[in-house]
N, C-alpha and C. Protein backbone atom coordinates (compact mmCIF):
# COMPACT_ATOMS: atom_id res chain seq x y z
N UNK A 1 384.38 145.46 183.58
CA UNK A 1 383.84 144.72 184.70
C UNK A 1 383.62 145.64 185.89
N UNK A 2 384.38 146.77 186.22
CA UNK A 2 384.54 147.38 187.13
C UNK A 2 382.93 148.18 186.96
N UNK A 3 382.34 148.59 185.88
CA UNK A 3 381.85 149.84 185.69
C UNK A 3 380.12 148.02 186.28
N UNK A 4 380.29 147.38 185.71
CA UNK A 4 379.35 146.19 185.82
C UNK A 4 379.09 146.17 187.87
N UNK A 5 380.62 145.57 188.05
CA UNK A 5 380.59 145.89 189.75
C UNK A 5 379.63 146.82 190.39
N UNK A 6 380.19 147.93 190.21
CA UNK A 6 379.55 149.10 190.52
C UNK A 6 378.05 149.69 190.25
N UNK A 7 377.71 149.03 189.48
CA UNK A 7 376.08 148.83 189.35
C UNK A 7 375.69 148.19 190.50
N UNK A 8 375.96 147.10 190.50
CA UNK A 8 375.46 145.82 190.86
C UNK A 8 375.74 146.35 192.79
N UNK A 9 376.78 146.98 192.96
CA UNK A 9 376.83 147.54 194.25
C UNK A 9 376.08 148.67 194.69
N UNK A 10 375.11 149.20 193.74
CA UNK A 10 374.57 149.93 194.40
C UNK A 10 372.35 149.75 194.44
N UNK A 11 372.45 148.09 194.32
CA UNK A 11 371.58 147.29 194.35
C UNK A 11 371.35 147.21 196.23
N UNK A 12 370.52 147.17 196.73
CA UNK A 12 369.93 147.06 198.23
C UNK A 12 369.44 145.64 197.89
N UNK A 13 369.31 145.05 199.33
CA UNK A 13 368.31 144.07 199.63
C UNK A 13 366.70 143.49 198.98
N UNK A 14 366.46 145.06 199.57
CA UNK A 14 365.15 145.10 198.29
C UNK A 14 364.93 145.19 197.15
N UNK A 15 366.24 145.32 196.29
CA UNK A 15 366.37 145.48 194.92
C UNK A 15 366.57 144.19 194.48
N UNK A 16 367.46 143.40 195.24
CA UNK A 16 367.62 142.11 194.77
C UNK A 16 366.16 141.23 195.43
N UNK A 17 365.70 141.14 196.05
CA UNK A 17 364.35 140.70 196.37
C UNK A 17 363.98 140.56 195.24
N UNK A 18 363.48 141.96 195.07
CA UNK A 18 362.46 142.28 194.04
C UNK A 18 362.66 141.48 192.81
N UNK A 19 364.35 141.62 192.48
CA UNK A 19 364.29 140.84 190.76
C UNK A 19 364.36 139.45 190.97
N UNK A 20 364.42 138.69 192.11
CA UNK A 20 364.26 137.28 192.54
C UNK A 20 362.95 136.67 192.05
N UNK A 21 362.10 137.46 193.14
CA UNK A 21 360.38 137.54 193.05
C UNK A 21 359.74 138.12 191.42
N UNK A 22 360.38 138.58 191.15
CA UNK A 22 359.50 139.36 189.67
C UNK A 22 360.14 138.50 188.68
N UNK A 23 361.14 138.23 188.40
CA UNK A 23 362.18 137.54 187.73
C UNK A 23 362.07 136.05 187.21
N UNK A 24 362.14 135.62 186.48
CA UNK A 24 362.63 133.99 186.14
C UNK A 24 363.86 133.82 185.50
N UNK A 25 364.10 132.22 186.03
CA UNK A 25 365.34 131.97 185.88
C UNK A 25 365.49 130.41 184.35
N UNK A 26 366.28 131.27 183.51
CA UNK A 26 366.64 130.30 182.41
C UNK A 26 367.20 129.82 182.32
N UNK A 27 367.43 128.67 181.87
CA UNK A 27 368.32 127.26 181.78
C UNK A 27 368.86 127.28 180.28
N UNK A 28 369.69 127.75 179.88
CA UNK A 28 369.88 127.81 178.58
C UNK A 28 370.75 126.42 177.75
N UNK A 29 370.51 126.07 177.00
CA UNK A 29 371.32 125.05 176.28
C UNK A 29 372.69 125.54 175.00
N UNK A 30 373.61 125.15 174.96
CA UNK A 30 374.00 125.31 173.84
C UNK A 30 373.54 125.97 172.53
N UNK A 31 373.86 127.41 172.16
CA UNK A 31 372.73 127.69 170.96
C UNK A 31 371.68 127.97 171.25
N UNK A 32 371.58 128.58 172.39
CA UNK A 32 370.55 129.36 172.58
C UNK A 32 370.96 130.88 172.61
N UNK A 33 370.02 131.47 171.99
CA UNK A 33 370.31 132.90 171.69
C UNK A 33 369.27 133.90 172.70
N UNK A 34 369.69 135.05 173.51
CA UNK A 34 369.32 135.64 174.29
C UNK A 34 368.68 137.08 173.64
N UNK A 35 369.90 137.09 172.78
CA UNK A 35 369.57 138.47 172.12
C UNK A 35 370.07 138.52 170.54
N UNK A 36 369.42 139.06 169.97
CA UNK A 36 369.77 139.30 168.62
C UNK A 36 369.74 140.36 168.03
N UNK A 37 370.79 140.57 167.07
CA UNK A 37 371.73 142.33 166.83
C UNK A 37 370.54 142.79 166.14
N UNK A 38 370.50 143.78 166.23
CA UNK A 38 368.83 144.76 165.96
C UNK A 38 367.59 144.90 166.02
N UNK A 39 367.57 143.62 167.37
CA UNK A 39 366.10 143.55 167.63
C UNK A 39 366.03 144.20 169.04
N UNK A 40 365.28 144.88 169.64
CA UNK A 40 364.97 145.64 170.68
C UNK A 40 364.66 144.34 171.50
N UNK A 41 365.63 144.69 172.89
CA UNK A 41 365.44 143.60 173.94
C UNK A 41 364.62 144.08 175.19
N UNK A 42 363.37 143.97 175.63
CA UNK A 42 362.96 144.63 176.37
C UNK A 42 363.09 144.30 177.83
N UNK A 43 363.70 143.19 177.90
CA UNK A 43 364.38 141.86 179.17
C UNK A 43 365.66 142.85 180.16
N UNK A 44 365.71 142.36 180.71
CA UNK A 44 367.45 142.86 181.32
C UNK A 44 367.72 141.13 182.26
N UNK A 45 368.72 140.83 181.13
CA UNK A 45 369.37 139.65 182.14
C UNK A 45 370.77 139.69 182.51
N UNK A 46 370.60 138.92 184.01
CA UNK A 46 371.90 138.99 184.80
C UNK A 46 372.25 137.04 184.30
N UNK A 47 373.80 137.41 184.01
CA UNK A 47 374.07 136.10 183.32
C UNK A 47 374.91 135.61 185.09
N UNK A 48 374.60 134.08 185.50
CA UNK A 48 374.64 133.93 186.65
C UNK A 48 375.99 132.57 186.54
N UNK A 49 376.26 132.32 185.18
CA UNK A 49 377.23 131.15 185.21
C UNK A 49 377.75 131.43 183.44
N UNK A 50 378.62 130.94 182.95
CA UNK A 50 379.45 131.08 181.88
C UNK A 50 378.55 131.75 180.66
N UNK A 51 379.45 132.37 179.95
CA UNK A 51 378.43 132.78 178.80
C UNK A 51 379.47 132.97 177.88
N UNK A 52 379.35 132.70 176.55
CA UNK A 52 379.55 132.48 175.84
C UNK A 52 378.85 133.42 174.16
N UNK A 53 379.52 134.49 173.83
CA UNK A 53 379.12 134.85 172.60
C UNK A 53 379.81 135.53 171.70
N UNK A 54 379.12 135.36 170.66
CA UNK A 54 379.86 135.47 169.31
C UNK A 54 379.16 137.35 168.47
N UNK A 55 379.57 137.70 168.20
CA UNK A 55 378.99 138.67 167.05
C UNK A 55 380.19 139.60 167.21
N UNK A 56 380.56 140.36 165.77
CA UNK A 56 381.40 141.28 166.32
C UNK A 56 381.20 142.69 166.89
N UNK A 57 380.05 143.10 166.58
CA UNK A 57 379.25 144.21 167.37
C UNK A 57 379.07 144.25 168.57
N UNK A 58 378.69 143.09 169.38
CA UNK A 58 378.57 142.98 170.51
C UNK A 58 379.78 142.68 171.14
N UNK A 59 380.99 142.06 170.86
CA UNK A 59 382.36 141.58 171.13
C UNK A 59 382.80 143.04 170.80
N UNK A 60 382.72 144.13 170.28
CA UNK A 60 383.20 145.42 170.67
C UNK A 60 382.71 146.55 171.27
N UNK A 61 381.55 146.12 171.52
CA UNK A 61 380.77 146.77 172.96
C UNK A 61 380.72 146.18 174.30
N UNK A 62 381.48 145.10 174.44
CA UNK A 62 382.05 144.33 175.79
C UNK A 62 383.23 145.00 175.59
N UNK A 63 384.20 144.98 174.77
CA UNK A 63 385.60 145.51 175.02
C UNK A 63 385.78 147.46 175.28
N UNK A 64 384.38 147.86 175.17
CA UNK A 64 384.31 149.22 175.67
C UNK A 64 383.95 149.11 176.84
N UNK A 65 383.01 148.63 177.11
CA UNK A 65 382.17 148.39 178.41
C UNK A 65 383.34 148.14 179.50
N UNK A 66 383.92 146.86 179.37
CA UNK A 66 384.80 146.45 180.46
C UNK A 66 385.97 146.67 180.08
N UNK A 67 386.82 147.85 179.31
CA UNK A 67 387.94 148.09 179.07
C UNK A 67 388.68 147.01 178.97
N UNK A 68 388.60 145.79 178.64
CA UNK A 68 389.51 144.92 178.61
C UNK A 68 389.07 144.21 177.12
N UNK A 69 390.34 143.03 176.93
CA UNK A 69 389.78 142.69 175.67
C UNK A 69 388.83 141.47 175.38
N UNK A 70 387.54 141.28 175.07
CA UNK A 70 386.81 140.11 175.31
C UNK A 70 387.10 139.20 174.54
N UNK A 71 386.72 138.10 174.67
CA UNK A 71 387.05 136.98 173.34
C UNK A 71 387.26 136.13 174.20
């Protein structure tokens, strides 16, 4: 989370503008899938309220990412 923070802190005014204005915002339902393991995601999303996921590839590249244990 820390290494996530620290991105996100070195975002300006105009950076967040920008992905406001350029950006759309998804409403996702239950079972909706954002990304899927080996398909090239060309998106970058900021998740803005609970999230929820399953795979074990990706559940051990969150537990590198944010040194902690996800699940």
């Amino acid at each position: 989370m820390r290494k996530v923070l620290y991105i996100m802190g070195l975002l300006n005014d105009g950076d967040i503008e920008w992905m406001s204005q350029s950006g759309r915002r998804l409403a996702l339902q239950n079972g909706d899938v954002i990304i899927r393991e080996g398909v090239e995601v060309p998106d970058l999303f900021i998740v803005l309220d609970q999230l929820s996921m399953a795979g074990t590839r990706f559940q051990h590249m969150l537990k590198k990412l944010m040194g902690a244990r996800a699940g």
